[in-house]
Protein backbone atom coordinates (compact mmCIF):
# COMPACT_ATOMS: atom_id res chain seq x y z
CA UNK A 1 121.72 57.19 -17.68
CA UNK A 2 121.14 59.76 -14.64
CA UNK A 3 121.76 58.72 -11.52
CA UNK A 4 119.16 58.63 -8.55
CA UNK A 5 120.98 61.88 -7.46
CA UNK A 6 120.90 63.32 -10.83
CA UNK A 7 116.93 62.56 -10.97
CA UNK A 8 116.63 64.60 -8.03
CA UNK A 9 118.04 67.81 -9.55
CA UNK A 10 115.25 70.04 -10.74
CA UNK A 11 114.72 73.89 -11.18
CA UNK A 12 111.19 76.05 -10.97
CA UNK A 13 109.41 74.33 -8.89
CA UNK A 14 107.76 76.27 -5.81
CA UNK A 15 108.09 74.78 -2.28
CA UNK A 16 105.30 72.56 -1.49
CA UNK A 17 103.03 73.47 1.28
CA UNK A 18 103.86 71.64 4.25
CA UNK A 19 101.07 69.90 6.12
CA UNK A 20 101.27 71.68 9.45
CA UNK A 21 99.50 75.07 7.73
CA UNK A 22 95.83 73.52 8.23
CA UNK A 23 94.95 77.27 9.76
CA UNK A 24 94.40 77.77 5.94
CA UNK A 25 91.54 76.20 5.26
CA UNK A 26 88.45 77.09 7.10
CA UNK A 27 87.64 73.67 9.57
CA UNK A 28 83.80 73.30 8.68
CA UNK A 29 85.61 72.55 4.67
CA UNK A 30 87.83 69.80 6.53
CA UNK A 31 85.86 67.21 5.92
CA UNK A 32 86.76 63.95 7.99
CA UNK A 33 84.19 61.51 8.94
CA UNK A 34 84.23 58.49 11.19
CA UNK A 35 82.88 55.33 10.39
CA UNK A 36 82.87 51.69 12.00
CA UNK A 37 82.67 49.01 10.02
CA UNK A 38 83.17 44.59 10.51
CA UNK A 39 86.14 42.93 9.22
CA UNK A 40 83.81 40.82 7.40
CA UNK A 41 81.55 43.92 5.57
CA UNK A 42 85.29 45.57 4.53
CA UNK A 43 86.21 42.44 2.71
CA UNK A 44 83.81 41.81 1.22
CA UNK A 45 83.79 45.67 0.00
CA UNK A 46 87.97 44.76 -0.74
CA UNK A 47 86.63 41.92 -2.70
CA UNK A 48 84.15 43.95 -5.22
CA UNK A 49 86.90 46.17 -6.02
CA UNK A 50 85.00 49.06 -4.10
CA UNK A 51 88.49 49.64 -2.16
CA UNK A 52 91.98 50.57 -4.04
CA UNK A 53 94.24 48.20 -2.32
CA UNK A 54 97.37 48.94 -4.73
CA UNK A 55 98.03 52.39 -5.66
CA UNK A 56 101.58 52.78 -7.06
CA UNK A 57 102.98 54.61 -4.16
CA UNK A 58 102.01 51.85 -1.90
CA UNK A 59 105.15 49.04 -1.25
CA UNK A 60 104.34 45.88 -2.26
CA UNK A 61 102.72 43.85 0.58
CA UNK A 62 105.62 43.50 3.14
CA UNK A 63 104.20 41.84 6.34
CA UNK A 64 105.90 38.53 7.04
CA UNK A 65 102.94 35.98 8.22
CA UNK A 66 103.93 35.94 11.66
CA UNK A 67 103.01 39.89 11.87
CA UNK A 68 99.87 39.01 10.12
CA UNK A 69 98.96 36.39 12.38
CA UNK A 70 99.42 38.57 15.37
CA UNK A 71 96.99 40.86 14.01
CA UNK A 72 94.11 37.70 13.59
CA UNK A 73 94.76 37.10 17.00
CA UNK A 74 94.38 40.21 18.09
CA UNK A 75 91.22 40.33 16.19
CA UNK A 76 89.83 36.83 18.28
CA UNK A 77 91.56 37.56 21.59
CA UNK A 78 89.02 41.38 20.96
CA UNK A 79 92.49 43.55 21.46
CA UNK A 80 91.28 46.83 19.73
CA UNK A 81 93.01 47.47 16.25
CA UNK A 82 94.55 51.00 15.22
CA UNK A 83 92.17 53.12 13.81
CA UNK A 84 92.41 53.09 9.55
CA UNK A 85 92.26 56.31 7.59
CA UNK A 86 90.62 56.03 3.88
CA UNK A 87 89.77 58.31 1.58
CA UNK A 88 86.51 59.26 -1.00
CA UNK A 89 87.37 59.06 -4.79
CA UNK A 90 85.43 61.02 -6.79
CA UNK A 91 83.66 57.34 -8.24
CA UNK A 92 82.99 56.41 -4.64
CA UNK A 93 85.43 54.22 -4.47
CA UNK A 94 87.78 53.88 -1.12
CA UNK A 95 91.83 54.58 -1.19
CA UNK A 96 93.94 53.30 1.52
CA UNK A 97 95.66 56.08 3.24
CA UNK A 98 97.13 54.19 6.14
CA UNK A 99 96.24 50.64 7.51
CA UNK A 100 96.39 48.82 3.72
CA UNK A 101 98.83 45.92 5.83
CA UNK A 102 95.84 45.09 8.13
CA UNK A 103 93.77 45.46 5.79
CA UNK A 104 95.15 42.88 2.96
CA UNK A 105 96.30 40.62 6.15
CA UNK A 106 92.26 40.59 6.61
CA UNK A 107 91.60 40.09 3.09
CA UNK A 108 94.42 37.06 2.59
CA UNK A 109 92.82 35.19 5.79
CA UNK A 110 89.28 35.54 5.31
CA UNK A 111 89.67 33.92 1.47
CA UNK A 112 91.61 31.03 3.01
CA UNK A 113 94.93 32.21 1.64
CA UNK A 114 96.78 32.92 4.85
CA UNK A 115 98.30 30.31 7.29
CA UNK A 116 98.80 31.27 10.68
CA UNK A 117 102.13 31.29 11.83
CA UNK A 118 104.39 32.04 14.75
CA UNK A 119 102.53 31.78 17.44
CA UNK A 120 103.87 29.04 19.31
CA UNK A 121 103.66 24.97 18.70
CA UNK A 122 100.81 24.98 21.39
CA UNK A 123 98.90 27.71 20.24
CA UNK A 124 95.65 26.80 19.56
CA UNK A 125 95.53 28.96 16.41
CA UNK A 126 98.74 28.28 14.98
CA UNK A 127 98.82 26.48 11.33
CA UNK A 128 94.96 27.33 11.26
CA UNK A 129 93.49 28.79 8.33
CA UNK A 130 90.12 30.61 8.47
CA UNK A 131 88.21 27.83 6.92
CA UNK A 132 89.92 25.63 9.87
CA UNK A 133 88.13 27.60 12.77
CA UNK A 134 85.10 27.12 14.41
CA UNK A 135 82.21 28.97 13.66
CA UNK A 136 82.18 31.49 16.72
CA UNK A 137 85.83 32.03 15.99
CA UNK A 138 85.26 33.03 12.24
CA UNK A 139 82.52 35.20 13.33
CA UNK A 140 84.29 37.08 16.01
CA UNK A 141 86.77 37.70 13.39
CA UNK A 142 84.35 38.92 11.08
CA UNK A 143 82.60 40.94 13.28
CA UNK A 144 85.95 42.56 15.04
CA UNK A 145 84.93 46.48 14.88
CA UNK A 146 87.14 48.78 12.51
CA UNK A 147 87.37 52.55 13.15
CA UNK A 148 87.93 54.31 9.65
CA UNK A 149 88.35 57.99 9.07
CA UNK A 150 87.33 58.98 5.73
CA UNK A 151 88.53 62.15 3.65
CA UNK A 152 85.61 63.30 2.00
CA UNK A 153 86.08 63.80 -2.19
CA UNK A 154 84.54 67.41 -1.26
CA UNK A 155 87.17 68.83 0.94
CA UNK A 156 89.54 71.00 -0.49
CA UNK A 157 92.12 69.58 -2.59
CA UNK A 158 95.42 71.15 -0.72
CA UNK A 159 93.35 69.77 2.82
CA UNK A 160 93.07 66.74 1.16
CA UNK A 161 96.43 66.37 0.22
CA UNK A 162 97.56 67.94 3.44
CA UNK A 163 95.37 65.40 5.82
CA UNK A 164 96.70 62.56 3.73
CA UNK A 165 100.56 63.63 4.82
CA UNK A 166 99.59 63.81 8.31
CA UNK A 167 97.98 60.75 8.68
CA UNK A 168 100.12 58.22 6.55
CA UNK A 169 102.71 56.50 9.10
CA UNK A 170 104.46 54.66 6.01
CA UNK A 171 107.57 56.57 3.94
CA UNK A 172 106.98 59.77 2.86
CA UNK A 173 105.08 60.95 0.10
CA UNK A 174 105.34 63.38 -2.74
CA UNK A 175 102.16 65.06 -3.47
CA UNK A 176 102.04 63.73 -6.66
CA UNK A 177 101.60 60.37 -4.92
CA UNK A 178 99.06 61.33 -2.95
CA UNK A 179 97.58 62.70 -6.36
CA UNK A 180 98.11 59.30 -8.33
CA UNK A 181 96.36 57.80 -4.93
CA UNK A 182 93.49 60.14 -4.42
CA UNK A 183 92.62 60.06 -8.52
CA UNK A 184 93.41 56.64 -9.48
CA UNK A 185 92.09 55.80 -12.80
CA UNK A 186 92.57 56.40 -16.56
CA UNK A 187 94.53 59.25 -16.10
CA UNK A 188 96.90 58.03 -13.55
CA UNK A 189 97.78 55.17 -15.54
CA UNK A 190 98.15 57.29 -18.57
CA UNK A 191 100.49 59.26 -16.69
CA UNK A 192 102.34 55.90 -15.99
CA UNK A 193 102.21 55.22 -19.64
CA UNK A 194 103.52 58.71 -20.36
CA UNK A 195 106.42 58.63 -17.66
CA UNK A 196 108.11 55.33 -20.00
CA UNK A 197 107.34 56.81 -22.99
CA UNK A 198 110.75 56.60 -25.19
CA UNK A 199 110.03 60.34 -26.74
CA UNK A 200 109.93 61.64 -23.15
CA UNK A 201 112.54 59.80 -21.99
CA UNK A 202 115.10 61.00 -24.30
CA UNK A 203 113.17 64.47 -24.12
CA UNK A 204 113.80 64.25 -20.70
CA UNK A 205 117.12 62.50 -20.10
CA UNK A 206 115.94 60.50 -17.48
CA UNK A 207 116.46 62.86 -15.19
CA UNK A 208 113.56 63.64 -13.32
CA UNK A 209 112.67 60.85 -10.56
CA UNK A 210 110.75 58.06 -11.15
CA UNK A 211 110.43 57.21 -7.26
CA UNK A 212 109.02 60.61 -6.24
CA UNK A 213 107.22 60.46 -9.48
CA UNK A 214 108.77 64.01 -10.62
CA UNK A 215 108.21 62.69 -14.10
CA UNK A 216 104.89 61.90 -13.58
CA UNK A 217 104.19 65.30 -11.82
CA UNK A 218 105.75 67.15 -15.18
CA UNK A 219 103.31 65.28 -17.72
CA UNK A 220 100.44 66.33 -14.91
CA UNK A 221 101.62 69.85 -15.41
CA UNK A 222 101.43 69.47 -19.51
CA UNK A 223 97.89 68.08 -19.04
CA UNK A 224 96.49 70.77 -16.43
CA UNK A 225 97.47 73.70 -19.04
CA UNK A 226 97.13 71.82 -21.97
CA UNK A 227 93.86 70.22 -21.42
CA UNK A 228 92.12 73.51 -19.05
CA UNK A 229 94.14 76.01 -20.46
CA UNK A 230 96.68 78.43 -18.60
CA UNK A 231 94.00 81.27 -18.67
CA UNK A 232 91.77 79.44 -15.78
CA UNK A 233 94.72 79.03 -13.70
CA UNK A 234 93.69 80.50 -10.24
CA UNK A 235 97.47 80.46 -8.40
CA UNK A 236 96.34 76.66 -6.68
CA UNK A 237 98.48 74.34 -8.66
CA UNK A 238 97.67 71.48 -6.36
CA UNK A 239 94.25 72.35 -7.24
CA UNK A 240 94.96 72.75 -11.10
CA UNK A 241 96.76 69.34 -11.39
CA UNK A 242 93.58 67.56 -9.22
CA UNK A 243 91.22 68.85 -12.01
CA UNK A 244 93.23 67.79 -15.01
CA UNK A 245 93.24 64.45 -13.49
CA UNK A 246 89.63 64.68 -12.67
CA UNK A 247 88.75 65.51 -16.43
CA UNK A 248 91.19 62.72 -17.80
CA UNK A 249 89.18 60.50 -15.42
CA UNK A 250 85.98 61.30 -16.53
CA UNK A 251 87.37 61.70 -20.55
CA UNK A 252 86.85 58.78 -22.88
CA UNK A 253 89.11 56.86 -25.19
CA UNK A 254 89.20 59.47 -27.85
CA UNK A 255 90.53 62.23 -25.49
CA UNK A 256 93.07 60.14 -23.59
CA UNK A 257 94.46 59.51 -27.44
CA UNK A 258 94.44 62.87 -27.99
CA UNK A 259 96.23 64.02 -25.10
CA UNK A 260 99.03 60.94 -25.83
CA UNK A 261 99.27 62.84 -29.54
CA UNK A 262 100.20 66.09 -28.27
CA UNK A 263 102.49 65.12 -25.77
CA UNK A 264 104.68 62.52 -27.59
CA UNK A 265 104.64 65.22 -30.37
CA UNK A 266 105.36 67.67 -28.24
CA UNK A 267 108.31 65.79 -26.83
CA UNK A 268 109.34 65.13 -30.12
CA UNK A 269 109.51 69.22 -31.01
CA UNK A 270 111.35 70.08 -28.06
CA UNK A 271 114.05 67.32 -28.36
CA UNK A 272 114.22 68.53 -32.27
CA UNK A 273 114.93 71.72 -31.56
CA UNK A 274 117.19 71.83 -28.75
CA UNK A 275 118.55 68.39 -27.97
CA UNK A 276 120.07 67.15 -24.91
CA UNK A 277 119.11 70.99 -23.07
CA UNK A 278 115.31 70.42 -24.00
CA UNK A 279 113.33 72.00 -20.95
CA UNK A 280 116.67 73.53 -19.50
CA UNK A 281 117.91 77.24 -19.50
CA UNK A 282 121.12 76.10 -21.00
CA UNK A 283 119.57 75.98 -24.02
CA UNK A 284 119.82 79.32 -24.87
CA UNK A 285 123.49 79.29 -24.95
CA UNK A 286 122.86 77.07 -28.47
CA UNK A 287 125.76 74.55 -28.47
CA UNK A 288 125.28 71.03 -28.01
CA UNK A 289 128.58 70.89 -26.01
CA UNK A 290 127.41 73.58 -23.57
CA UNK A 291 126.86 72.74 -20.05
CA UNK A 292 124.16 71.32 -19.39
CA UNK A 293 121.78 72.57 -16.42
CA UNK A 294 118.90 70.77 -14.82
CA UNK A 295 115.52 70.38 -16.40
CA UNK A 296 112.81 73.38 -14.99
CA UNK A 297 109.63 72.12 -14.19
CA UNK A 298 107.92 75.51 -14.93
CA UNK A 299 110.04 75.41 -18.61
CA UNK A 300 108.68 71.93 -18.94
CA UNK A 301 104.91 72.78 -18.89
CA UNK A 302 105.40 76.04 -20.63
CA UNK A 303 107.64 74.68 -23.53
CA UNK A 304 105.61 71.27 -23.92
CA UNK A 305 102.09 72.94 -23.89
CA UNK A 306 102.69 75.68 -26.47
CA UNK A 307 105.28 72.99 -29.08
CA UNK A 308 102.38 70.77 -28.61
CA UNK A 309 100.56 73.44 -30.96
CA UNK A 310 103.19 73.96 -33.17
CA UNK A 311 102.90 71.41 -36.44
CA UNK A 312 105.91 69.58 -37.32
CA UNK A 313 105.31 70.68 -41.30
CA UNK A 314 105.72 74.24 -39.38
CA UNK A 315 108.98 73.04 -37.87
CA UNK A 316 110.29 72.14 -40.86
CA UNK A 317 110.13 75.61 -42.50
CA UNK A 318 110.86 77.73 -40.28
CA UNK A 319 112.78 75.18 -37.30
CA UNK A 320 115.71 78.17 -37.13
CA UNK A 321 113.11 80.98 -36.92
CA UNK A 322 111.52 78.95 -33.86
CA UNK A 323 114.77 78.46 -32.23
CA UNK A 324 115.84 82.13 -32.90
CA UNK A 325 112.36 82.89 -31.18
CA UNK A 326 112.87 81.04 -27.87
CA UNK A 327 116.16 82.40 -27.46
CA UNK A 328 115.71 86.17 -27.59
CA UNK A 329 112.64 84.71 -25.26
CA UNK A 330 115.26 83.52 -22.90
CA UNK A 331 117.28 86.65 -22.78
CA UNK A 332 114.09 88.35 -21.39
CA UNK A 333 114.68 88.51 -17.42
CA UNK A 334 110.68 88.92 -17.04
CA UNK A 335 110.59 85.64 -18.12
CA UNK A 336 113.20 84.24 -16.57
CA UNK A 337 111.92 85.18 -13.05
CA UNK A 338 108.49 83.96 -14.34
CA UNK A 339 109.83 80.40 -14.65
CA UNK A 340 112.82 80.42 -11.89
CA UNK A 341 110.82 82.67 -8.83
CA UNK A 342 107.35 82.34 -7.22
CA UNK A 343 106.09 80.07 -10.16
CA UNK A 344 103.13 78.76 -8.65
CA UNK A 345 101.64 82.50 -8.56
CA UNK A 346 98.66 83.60 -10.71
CA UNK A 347 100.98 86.41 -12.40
CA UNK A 348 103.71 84.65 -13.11
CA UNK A 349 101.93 81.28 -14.68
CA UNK A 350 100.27 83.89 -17.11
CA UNK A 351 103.58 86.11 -17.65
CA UNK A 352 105.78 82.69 -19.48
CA UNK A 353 102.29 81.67 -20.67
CA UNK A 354 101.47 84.88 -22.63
CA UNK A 355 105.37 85.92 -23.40
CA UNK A 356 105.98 81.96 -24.82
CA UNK A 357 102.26 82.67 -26.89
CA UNK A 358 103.36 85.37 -28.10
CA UNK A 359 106.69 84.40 -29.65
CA UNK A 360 105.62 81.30 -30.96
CA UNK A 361 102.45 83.07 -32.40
CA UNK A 362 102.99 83.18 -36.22
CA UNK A 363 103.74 78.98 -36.01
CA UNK A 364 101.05 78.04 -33.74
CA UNK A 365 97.87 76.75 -34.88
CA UNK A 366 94.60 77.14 -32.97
């Protein structure tokens, strides 16, 4: 099994953009808006689900009570709180960017589940519970005042992902967390599903992390050209990976199978056909004892998308013709830069696109 070092090892993928270049984007498309709402109205928004309290990036809930009862304290001594940042999903529904600790220590004392502790013997709070309190002291709770700033589902997907960087105090993210936050849903949990999936596991490795989520980023990347095509690509991948998620999301049962179809098959095909240097440009060398080099993102996408059109009766017949295909492919240094330099790019997403079409064509089906 690869090792956490291992899982970081990865080829072809372009340098993110890094969340100071906000010059970028043109400030009337930054769309942050400020809000004030009462403890008691954002529970009881927590409590109908209308607010993701658990996206998989977040930790699991790690205040110890005595934190948490500082912060109720705070809340009836009227100390103002830190200001919370949320942001818009595309079904109106709220993320936590940064304050989800206050805002589940709010949750677990106003539904009685949360004992106040460590305040002192003589504290007149301490060992309370909310349904202990008196009735002034419940409602000054309730009505404490939170300042939220929330990332409107409109602004531009690389601002969006940028403004979520900036403002998140906790450890930090890959934007494919911030992705799997902003578009929680059916497609982030088929992702999920995807990422354990024992095809693209072996496929795989193992090797591309699981606490980044560079696996989950990779079966993003076969959805976003599989599902929209590589011909609408615009040179945006953030953007390209936010509408593949944003389709899956809005897809029904019967496309979300569909999708699991071609890339388990698809995983299946490349594993078939070149074994343990599947997705890695040591597979043109065509031994099994070769070296082995790290799995290319930019390889991954290309290879899974257009095997994921390839039939496995077709692989059968002509399996050596396939290989023999790919291979001369690899030789090609056009599209070796196209999956090792600038990958991101407009030209070069088309250039492996069109060059892996093209040598594939006479096995592919529509």
């Amino acid at each position: 099994m690869a090792t956490s070092a291992d899982r970081e090892l990865i080829e072809g993928l372009q340098t993110e953009r890094l969340p100071d270049e906000m010059s970028a984007y043109p400030l009337d498309d930054i769309m942050v808006r400020k809000d004030t709402r009462g403890v008691g109205d954002v529970v009881k928004r927590i409590e109908a689900g209308r607010y993701s309290m658990n996206p998989d990036f977040q930790r699991d809930f790690v205040w110890k009570p005595d934190k948490q009862s500082k912060l109720i304290e705070s809340c009836v001594m009227r100390i103002p709180l830190p200001v919370l940042y949320v942001a818009e999903g595309e079904d109106g529904r709220i993320t936590v960017v940064d304050g989800l600790q206050r805002l589940s220590t709010f949750q677990a004392f106003l539904t009685n589940k949360l004992k106040l502790t460590g305040l002192g013997k003589d504290h007149p709070l301490e060992g309370k519970r909310y349904n202990d309190l008196p009735i002034n002291l419940q409602e000054r709770i309730e009505d404490t005042q939170l300042t939220l700033y929330i990332l409107d589902k409109d602004a531009p997907e690389a601002a969006r992902l940028d403004i979520f960087d900036r403002v998140n105090s906790g450890i930090p993210l890959s934007r494919q967390q911030m992705r799997n936050a902003l578009y929680n849903g059916p497609a982030t949990r088929w992702l999920a599903a995807m990422a354990t999936d024992p095809l693209f596991l072996s496929a795989t490795g193992e090797t591309l992390s699981r606490e980044t989520m560079r696996d989950r980023e990779a079966i993003n990347r076969f959805a976003a050209f599989n599902l929209l095509g590589w011909e609408s690509y615009n040179g945006d991948m953030d953007l390209h990976l936010a509408k593949a998620l944003s389709a899956l999301n809005a897809a029904g049962p019967d496309a979300i199978d569909q999708a699991t179809r071609e890339f388990r098959g698809s995983m299946k095909r490349n594993e078939e056909l070149f074994g343990r240097h599947a997705f890695r440009k040591s597979l043109a060398e065509r031994r099994e004892d070769a070296s082995r080099s790290v799995i290319n993102i930019s390889m991954f996408d290309t290879f899974a998308c257009c095997l994921a059109r390839i039939s496995d009766e077709a692989l059968r017949r002509s399996e050596a013709n396939i290989v023999e295909s790919i291979v001369e492919l690899m030789s090609f240094e056009r599209f070796n830069n196209a999956v090792t330099y600038s990958t991101n790019s407009t030209v070069q997403v088309r250039t492996r696109y069109t060059m892996m079409t093209e040598a594939l064509q006479p096995w592919m089906t529509a």
